[in-house]
PDB file of N, CA and C in Angstrom:
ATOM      1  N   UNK A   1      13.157 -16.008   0.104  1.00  0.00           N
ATOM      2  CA  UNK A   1      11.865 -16.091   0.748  1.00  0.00           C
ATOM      3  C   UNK A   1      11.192 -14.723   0.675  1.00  0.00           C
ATOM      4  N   UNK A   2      10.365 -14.554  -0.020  1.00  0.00           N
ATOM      5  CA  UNK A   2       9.227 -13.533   0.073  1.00  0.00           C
ATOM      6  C   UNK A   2       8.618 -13.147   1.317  1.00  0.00           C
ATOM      7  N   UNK A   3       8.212 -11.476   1.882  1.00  0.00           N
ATOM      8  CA  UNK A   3       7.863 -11.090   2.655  1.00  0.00           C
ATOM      9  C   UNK A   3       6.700 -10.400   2.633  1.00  0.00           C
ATOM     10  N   UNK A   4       5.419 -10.839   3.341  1.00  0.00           N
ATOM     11  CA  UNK A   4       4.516 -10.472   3.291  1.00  0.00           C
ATOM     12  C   UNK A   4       4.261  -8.467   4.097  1.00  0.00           C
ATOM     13  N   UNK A   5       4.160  -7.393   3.907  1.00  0.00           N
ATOM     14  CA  UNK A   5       3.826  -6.611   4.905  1.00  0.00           C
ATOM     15  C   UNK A   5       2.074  -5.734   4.419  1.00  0.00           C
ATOM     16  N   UNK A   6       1.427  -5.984   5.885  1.00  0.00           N
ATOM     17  CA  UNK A   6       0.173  -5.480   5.361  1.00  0.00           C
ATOM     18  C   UNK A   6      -0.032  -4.327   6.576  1.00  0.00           C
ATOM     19  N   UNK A   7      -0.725  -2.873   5.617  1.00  0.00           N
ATOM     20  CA  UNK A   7      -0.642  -1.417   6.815  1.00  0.00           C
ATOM     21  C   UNK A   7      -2.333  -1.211   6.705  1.00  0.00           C
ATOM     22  N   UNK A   8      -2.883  -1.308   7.959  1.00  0.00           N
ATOM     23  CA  UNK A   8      -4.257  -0.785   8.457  1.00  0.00           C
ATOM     24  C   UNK A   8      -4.380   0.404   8.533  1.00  0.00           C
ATOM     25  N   UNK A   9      -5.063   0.937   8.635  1.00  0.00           N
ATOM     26  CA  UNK A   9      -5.439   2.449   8.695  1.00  0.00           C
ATOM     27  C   UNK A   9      -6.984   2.539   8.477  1.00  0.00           C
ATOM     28  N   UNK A  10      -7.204   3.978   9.170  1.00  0.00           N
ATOM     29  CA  UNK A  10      -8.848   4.425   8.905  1.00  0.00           C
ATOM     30  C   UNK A  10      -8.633   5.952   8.224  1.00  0.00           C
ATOM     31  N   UNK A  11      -9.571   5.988   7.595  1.00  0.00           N
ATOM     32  CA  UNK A  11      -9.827   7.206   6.962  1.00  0.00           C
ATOM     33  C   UNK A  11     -10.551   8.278   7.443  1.00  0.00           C
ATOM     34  N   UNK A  12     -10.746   9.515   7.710  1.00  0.00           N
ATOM     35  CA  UNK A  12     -11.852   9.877   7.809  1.00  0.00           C
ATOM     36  C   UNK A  12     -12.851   9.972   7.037  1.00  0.00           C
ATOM     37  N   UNK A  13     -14.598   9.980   7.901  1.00  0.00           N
ATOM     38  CA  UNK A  13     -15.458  10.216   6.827  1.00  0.00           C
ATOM     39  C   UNK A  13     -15.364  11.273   5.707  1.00  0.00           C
ATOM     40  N   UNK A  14     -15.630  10.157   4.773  1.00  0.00           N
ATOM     41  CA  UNK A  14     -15.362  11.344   3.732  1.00  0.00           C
ATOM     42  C   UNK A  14     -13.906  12.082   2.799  1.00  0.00           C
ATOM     43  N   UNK A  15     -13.153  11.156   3.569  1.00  0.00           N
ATOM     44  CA  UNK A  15     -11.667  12.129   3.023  1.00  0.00           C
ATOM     45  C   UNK A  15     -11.316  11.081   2.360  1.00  0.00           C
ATOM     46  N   UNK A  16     -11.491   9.965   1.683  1.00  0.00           N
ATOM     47  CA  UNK A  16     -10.537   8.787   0.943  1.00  0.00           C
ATOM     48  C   UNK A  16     -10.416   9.463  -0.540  1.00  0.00           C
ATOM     49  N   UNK A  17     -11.376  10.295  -1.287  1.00  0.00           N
ATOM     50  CA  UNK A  17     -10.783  11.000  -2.053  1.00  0.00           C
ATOM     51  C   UNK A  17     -10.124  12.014  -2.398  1.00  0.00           C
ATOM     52  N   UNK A  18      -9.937  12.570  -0.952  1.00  0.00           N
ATOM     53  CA  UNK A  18      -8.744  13.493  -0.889  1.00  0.00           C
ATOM     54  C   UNK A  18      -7.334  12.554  -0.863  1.00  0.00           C
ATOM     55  N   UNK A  19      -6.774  11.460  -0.202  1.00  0.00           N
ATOM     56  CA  UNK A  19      -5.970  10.614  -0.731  1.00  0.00           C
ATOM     57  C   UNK A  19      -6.040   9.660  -1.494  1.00  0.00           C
ATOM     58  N   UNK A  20      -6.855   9.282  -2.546  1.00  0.00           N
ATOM     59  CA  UNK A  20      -7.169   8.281  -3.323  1.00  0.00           C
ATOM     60  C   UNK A  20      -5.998   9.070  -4.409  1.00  0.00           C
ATOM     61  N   UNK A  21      -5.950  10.273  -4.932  1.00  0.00           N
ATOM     62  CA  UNK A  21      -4.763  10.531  -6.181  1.00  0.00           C
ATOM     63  C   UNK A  21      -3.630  10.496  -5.729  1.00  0.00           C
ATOM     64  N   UNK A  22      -3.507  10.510  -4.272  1.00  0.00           N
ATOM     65  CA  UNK A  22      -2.050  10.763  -3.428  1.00  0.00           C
ATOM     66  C   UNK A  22      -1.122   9.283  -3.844  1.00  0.00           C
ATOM     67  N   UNK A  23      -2.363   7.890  -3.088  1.00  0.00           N
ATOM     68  CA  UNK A  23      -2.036   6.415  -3.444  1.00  0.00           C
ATOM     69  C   UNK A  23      -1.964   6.413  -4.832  1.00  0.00           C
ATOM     70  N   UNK A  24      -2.155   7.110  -5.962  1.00  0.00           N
ATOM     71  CA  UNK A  24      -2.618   6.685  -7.104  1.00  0.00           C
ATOM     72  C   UNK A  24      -1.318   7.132  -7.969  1.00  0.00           C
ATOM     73  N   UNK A  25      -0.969   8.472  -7.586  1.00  0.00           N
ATOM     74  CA  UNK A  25       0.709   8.982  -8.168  1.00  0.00           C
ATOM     75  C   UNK A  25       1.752   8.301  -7.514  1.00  0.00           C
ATOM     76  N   UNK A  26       1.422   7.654  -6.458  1.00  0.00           N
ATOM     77  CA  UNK A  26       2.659   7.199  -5.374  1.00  0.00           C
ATOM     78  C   UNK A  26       2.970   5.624  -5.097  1.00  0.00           C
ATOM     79  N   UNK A  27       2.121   5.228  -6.058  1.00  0.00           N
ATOM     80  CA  UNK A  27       1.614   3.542  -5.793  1.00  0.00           C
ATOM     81  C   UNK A  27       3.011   3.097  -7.387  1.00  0.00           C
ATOM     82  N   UNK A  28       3.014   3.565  -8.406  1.00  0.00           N
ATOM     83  CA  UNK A  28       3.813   3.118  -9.808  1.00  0.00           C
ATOM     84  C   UNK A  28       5.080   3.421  -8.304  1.00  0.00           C
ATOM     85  N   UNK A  29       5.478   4.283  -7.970  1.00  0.00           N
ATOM     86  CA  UNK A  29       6.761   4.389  -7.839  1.00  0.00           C
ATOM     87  C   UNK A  29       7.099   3.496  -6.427  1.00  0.00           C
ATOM     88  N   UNK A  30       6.516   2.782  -5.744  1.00  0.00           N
ATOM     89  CA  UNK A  30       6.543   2.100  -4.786  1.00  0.00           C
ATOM     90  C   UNK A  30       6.978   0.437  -5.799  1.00  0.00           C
ATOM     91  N   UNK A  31       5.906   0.276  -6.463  1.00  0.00           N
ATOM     92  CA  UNK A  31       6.221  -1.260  -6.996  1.00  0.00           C
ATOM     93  C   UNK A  31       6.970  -0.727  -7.730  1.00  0.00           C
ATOM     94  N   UNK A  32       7.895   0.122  -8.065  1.00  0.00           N
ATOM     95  CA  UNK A  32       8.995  -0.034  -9.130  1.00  0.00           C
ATOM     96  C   UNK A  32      10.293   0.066  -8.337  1.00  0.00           C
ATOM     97  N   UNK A  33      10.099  -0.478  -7.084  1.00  0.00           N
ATOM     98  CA  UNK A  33      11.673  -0.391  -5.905  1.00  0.00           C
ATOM     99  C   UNK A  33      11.883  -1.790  -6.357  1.00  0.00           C
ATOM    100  N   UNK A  34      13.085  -2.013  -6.319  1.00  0.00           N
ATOM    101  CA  UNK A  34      14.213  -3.327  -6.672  1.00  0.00           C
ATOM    102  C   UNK A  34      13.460  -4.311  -5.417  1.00  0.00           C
ATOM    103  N   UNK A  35      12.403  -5.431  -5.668  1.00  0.00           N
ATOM    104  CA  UNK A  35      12.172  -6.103  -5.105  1.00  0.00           C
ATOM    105  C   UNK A  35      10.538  -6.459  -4.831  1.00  0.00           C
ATOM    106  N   UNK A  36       9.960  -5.243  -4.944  1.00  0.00           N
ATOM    107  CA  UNK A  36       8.908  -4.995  -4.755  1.00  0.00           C
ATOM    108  C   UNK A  36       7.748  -5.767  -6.112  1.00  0.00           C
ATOM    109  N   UNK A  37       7.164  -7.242  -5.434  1.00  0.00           N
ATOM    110  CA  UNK A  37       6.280  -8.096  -6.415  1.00  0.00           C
ATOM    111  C   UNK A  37       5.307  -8.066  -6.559  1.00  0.00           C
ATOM    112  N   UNK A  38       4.710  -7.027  -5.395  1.00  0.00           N
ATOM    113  CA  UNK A  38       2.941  -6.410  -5.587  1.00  0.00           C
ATOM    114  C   UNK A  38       2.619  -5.245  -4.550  1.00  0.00           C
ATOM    115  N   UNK A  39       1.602  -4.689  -5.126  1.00  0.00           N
ATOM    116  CA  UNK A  39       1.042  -3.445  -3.672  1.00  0.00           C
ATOM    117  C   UNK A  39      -0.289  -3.609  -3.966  1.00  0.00           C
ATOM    118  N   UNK A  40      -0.911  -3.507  -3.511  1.00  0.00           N
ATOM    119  CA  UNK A  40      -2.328  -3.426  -3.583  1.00  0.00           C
ATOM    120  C   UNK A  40      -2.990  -2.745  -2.411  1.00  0.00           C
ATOM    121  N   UNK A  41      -4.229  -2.487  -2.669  1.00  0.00           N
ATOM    122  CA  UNK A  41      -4.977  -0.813  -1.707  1.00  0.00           C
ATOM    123  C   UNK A  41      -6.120  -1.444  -1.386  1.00  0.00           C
ATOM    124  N   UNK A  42      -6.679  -1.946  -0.545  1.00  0.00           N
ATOM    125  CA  UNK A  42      -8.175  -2.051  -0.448  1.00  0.00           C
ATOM    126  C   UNK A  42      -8.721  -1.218   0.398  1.00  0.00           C
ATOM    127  N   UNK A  43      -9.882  -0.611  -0.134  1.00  0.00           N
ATOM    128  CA  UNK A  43     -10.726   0.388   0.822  1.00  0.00           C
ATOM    129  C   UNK A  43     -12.435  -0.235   1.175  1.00  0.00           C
ATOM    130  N   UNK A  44     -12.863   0.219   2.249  1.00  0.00           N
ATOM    131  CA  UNK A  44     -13.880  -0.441   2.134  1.00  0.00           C
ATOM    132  C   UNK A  44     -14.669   0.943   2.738  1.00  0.00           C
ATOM    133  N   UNK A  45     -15.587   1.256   1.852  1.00  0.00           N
ATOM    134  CA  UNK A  45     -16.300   2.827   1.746  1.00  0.00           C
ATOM    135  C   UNK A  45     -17.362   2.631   3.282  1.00  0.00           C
ATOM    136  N   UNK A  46     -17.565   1.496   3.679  1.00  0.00           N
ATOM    137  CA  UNK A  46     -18.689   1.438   4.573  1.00  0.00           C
ATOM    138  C   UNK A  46     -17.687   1.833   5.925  1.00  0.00           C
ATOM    139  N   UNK A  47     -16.998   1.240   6.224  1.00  0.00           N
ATOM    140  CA  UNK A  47     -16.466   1.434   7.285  1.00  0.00           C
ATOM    141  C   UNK A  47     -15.218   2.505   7.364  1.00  0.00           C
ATOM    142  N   UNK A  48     -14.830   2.638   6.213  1.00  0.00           N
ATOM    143  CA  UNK A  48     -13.748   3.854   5.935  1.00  0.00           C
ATOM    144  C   UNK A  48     -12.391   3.423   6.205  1.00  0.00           C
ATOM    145  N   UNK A  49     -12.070   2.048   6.117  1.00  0.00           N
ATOM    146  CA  UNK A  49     -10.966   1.388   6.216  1.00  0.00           C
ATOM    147  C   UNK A  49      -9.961   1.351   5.409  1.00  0.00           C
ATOM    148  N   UNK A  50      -9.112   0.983   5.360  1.00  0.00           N
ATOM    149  CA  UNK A  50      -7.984   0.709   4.145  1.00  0.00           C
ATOM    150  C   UNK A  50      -7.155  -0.041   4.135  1.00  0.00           C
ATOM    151  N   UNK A  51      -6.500  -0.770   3.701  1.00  0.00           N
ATOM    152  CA  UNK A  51      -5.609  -2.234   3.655  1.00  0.00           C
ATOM    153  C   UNK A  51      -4.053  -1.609   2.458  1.00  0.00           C
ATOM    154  N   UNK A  52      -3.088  -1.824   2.843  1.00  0.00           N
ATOM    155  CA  UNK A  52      -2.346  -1.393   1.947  1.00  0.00           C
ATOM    156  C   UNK A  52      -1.452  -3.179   2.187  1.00  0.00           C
ATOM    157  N   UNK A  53      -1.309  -3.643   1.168  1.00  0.00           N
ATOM    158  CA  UNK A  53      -0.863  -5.029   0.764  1.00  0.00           C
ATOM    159  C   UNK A  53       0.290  -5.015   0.359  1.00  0.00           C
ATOM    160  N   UNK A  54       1.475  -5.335   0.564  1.00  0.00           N
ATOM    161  CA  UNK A  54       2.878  -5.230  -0.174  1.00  0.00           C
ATOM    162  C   UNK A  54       3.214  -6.991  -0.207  1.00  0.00           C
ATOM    163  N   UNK A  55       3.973  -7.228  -1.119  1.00  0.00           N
ATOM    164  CA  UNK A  55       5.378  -8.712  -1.186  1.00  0.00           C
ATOM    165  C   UNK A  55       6.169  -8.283  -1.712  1.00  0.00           C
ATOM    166  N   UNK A  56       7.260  -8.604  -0.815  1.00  0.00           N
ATOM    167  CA  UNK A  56       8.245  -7.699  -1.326  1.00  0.00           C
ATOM    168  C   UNK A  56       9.258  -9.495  -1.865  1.00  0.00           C
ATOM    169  N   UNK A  57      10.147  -9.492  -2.061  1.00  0.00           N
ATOM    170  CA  UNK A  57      11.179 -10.249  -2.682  1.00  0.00           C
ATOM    171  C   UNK A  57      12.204 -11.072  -1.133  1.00  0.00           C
ATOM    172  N   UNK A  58      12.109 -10.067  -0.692  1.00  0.00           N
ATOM    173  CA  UNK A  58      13.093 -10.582   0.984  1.00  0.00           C
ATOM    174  C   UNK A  58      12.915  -9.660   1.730  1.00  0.00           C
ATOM    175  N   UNK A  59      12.759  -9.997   3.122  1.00  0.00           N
ATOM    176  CA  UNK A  59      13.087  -8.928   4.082  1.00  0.00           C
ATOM    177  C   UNK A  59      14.184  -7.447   3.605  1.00  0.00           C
ATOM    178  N   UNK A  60      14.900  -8.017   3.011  1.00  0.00           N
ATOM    179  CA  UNK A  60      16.289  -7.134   2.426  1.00  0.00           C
ATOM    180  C   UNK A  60      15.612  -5.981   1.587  1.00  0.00           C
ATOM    181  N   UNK A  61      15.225  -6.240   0.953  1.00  0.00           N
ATOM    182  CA  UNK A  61      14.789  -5.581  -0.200  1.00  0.00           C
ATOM    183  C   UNK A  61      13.602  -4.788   0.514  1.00  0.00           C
ATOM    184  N   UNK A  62      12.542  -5.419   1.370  1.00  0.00           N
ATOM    185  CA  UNK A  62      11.724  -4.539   1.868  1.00  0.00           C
ATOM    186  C   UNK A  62      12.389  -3.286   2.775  1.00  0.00           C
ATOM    187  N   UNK A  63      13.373  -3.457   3.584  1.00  0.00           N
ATOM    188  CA  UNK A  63      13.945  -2.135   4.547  1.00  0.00           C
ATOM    189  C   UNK A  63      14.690  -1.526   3.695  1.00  0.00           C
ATOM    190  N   UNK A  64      15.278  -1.592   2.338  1.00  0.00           N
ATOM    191  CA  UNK A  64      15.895  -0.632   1.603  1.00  0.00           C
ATOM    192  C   UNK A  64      15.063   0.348   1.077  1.00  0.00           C
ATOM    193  N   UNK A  65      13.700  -0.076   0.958  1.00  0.00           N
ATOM    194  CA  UNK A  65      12.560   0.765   0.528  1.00  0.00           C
ATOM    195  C   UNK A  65      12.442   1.594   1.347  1.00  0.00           C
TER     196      UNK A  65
END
């Protein structure tokens, strides 16, 4: 059974491209953990939000990460 985990967060104004290369070097090595079937980032520039999307393979596989 596949496990959904989704992380909220706000940004400050203005700073998402100070971590936009951070997610961007650090995102290959996240989906390449033994289990890990997607990540995905959504930002939304108006409100300065961010969505970080994971499925992982099993609960199991997600806490070894």
């Amino acid at each position: 059974m596949s496990v959904f985990v989704s992380i909220d967060a706000k940004v400050k104004p203005g700073q998402y491209g100070k971590l936009k290369p951070f997610l961007e070097a650090n995102l290959p090595r996240v989906r390449g953990f033994d289990g890990a079937l997607s990540v995905s980032i959504l930002h939304n520039e108006d409100s300065n939000d961010f969505l970080i999307f994971e499925e992982w393979l099993s609960p199991a596989h997600h806490r070894k990460y």
